[in-house]
N, C-alpha and C. Protein backbone atom coordinates (compact mmCIF):
# COMPACT_ATOMS: atom_id res chain seq x y z
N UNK A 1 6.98 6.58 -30.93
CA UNK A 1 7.95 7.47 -30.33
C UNK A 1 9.20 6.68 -29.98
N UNK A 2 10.49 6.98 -30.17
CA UNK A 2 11.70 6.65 -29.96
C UNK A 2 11.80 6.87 -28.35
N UNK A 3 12.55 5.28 -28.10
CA UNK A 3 13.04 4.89 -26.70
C UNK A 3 13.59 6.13 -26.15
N UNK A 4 13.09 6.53 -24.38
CA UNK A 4 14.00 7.48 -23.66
C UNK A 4 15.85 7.14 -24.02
N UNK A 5 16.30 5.62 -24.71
CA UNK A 5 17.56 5.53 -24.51
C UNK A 5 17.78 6.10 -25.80
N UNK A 6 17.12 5.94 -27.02
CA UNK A 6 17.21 6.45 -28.10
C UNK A 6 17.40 7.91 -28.17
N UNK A 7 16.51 8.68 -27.67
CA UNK A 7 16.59 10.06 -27.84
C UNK A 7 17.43 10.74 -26.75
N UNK A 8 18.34 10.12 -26.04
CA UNK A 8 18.94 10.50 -25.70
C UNK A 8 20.19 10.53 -26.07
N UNK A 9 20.71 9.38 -26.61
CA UNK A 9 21.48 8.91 -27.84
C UNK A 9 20.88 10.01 -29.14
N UNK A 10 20.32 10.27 -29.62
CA UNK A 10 20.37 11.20 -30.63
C UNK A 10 20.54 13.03 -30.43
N UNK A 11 20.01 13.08 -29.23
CA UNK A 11 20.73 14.30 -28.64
C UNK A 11 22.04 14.62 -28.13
N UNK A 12 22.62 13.66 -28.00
CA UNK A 12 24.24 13.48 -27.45
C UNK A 12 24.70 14.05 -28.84
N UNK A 13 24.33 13.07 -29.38
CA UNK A 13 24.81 13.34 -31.06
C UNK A 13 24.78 14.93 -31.69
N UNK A 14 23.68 15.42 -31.55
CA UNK A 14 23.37 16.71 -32.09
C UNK A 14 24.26 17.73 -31.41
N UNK A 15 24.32 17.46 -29.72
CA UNK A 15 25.46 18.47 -29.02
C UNK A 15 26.33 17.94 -29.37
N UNK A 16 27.31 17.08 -29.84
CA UNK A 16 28.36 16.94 -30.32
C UNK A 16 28.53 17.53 -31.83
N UNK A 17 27.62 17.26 -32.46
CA UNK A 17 27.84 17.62 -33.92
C UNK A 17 28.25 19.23 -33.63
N UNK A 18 27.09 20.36 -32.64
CA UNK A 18 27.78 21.29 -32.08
C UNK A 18 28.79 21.87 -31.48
N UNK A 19 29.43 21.20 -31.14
CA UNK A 19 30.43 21.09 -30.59
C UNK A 19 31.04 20.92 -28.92
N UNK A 20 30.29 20.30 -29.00
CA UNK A 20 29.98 20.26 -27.71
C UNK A 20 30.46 18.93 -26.94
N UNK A 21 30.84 18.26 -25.57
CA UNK A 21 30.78 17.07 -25.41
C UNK A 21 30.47 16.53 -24.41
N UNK A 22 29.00 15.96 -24.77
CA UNK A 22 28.24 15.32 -24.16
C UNK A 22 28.48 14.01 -23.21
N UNK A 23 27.83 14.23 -22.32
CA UNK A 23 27.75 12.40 -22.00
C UNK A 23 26.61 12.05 -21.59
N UNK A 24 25.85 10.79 -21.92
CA UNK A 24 24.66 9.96 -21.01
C UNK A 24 24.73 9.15 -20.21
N UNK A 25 24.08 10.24 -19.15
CA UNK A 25 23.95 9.31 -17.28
C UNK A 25 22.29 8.29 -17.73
N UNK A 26 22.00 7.14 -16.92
CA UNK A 26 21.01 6.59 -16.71
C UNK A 26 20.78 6.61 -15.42
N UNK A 27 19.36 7.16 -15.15
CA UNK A 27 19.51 7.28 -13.51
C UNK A 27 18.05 6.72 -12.85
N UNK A 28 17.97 5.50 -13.85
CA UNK A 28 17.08 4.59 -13.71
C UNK A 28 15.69 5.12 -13.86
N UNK A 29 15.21 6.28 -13.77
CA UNK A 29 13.70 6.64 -13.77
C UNK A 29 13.46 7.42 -15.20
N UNK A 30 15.08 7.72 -15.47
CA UNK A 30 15.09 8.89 -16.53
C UNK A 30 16.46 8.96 -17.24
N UNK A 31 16.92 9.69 -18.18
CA UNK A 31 18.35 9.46 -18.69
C UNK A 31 18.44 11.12 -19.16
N UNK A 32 19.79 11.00 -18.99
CA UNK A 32 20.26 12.50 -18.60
C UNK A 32 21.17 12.67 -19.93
N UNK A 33 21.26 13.75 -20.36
CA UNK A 33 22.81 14.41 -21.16
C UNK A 33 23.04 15.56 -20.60
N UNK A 34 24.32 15.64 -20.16
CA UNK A 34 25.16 16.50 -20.02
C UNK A 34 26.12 16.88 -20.73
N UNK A 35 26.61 18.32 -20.52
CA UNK A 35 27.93 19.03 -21.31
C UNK A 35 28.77 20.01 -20.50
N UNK A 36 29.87 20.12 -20.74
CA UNK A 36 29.74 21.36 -19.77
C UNK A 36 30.06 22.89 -21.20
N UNK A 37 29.58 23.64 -20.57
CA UNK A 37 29.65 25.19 -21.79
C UNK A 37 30.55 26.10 -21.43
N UNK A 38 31.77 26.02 -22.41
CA UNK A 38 32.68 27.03 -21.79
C UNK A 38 32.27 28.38 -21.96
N UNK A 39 33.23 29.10 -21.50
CA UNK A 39 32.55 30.63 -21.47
C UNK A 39 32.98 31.04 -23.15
N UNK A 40 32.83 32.25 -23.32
CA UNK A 40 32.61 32.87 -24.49
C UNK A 40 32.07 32.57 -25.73
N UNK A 41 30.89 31.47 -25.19
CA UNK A 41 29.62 31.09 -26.25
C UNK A 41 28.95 32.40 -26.46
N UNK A 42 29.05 32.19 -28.40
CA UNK A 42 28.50 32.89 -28.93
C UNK A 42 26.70 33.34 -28.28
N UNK A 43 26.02 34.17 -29.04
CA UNK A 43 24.81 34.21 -29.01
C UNK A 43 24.17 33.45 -29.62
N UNK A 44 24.43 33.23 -30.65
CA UNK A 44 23.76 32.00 -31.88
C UNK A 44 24.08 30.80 -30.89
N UNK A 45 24.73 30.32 -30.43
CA UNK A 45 25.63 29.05 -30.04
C UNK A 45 24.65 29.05 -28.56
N UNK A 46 24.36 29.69 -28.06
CA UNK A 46 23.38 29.84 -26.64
C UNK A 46 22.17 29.49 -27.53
N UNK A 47 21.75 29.90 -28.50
CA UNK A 47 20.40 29.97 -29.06
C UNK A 47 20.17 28.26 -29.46
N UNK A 48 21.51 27.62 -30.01
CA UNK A 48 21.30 26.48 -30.60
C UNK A 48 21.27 25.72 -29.76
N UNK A 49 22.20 25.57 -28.60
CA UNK A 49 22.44 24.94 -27.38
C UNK A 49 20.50 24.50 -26.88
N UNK A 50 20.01 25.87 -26.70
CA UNK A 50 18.51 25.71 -26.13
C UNK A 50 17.53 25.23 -26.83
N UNK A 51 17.59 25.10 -28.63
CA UNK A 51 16.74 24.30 -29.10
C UNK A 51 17.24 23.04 -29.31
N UNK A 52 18.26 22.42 -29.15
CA UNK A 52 18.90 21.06 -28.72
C UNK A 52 18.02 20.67 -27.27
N UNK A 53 18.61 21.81 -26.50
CA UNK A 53 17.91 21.19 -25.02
C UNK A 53 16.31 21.13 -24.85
N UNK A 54 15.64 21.69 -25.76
CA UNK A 54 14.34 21.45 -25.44
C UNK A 54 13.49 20.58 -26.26
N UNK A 55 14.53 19.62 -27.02
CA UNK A 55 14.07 18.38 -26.97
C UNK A 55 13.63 17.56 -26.20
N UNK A 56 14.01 17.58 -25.03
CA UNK A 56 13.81 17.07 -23.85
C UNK A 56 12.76 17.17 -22.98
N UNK A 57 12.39 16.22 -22.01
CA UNK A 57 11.23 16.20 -20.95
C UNK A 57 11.17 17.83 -20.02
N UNK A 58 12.59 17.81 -20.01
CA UNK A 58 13.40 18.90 -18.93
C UNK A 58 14.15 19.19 -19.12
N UNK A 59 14.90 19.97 -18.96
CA UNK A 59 16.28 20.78 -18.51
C UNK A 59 16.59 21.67 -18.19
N UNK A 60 18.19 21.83 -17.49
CA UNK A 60 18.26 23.28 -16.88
C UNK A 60 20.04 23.74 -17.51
N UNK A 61 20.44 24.75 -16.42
CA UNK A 61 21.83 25.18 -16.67
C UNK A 61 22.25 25.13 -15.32
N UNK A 62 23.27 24.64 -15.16
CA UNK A 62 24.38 24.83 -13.21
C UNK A 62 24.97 25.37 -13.71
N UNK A 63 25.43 26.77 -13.06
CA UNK A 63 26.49 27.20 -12.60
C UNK A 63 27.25 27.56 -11.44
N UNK A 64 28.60 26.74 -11.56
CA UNK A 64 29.24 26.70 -10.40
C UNK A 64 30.94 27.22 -10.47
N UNK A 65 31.00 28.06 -9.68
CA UNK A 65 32.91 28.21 -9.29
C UNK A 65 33.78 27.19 -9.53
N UNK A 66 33.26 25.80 -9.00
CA UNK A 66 34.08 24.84 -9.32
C UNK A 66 34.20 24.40 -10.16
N UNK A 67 33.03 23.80 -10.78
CA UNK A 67 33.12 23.01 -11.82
C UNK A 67 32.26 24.07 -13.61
N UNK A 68 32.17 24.86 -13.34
CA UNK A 68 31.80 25.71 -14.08
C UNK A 68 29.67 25.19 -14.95
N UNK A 69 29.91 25.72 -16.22
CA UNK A 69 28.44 25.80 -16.74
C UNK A 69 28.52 24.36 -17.37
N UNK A 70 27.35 23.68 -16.89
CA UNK A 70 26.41 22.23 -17.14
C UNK A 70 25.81 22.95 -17.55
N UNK A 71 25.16 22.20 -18.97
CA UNK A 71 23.72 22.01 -19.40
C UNK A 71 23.14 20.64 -19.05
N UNK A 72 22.04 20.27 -18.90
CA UNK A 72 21.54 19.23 -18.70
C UNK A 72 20.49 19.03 -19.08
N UNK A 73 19.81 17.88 -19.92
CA UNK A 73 18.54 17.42 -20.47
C UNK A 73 17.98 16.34 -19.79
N UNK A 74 16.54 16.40 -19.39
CA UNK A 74 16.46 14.99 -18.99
C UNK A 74 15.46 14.60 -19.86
N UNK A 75 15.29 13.20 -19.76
CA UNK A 75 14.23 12.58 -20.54
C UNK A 75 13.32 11.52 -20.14
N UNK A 76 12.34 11.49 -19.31
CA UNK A 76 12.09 10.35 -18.95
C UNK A 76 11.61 8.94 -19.44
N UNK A 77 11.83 8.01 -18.22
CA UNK A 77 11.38 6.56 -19.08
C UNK A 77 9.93 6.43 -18.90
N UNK A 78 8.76 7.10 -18.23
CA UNK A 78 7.63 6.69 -17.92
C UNK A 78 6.73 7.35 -19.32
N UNK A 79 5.95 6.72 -19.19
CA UNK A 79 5.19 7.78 -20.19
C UNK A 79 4.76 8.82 -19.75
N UNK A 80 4.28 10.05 -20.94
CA UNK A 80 4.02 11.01 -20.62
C UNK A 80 2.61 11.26 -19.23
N UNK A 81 1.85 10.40 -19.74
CA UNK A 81 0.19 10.04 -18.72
C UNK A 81 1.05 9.78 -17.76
N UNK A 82 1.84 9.24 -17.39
CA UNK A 82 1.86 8.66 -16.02
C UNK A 82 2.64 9.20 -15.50
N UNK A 83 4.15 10.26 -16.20
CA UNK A 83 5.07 11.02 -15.48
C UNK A 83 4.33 11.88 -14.45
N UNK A 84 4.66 11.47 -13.18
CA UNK A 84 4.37 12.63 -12.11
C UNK A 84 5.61 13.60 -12.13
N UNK A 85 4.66 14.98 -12.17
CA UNK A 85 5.50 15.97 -11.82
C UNK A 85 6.35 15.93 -12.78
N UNK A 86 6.39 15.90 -13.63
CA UNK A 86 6.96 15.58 -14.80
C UNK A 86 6.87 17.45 -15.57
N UNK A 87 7.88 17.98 -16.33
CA UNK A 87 7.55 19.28 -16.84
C UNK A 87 8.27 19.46 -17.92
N UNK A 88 7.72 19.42 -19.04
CA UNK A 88 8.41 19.90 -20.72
C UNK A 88 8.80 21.18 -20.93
N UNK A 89 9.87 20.88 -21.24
CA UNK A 89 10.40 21.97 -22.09
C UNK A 89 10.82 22.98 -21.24
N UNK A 90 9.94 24.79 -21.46
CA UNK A 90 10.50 25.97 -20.57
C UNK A 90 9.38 25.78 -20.16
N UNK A 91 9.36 24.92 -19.04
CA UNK A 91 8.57 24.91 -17.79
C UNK A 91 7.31 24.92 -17.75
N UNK A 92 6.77 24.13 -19.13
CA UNK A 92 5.25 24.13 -19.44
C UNK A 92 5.01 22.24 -18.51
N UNK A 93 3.99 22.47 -17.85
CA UNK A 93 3.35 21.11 -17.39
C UNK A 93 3.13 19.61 -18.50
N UNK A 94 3.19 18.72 -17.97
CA UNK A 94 3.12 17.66 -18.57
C UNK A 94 1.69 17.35 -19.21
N UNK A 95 1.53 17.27 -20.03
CA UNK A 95 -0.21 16.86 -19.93
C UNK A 95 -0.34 15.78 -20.40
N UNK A 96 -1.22 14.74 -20.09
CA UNK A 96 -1.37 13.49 -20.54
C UNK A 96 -2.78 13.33 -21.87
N UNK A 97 -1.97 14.18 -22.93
CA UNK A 97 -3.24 14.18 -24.21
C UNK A 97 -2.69 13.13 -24.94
C-alpha cells in the first residue's frame, strides 16, 4: 500500500486534474487535502468530487459564511489495525482485516 504522503499526493493530483485546487496539510497523525468548492458545481462535478474524496480514511464538507465550501480528505499515518476511532469512507468503521 502507498505511503499516507503518497496518496495524498496522488489525490491532490486527481482534484486538480478536476479542477479543483487542492492543498496538503500534515498534521502529524494524518495528512489532509483540502479545496475549497465554489458554488454552481455541477451535479456530475459533486458526484466526482465524492468519489475522489472517498479515497480517503475520512472526509467531510464545511460550510461557512466566511470562508465558504471546504472539502476535506483525511488519510491516516497509522495503520489500519491500530487506527483508533479511525472511520472509512461514508462513515463505515475501521476494521482491522
Amino acid at each position: 500500500m502507498p505511503s499516507p504522503e503518497a496518496r495524498a499526493e496522488h489525490l491532490r493530483k486527481q482534484l486538480l486534474a478536476a479542477g479543483f485546487a487542492p492543498q496538503v496539510l500534515d498534521h502529524g497523525d494524518h495528512m489532509s487535502v483540502e479545496t475549497q468548492v465554489p458554488d454552481g458545481q455541477s451535479e456530475e462535478s459533486w458526484q466526482g468530487l465524492l468519489r475522489l474524496l472517498e479515497e480517503a480514511d475520512w472526509f467531510g464538507l464545511v460550510d461557512s459564511s466566511e470562508r465558504g465550501r471546504t472539502a476535506w480528505a483525511a488519510i491516516s499515518k497509522e495503520a489500519p489495525e491500530t487506527a483508533s476511532g479511525a472511520v472509512r469512507g461514508q462513515g463505515q468503521p475501521a476494521t482491522g482485516s
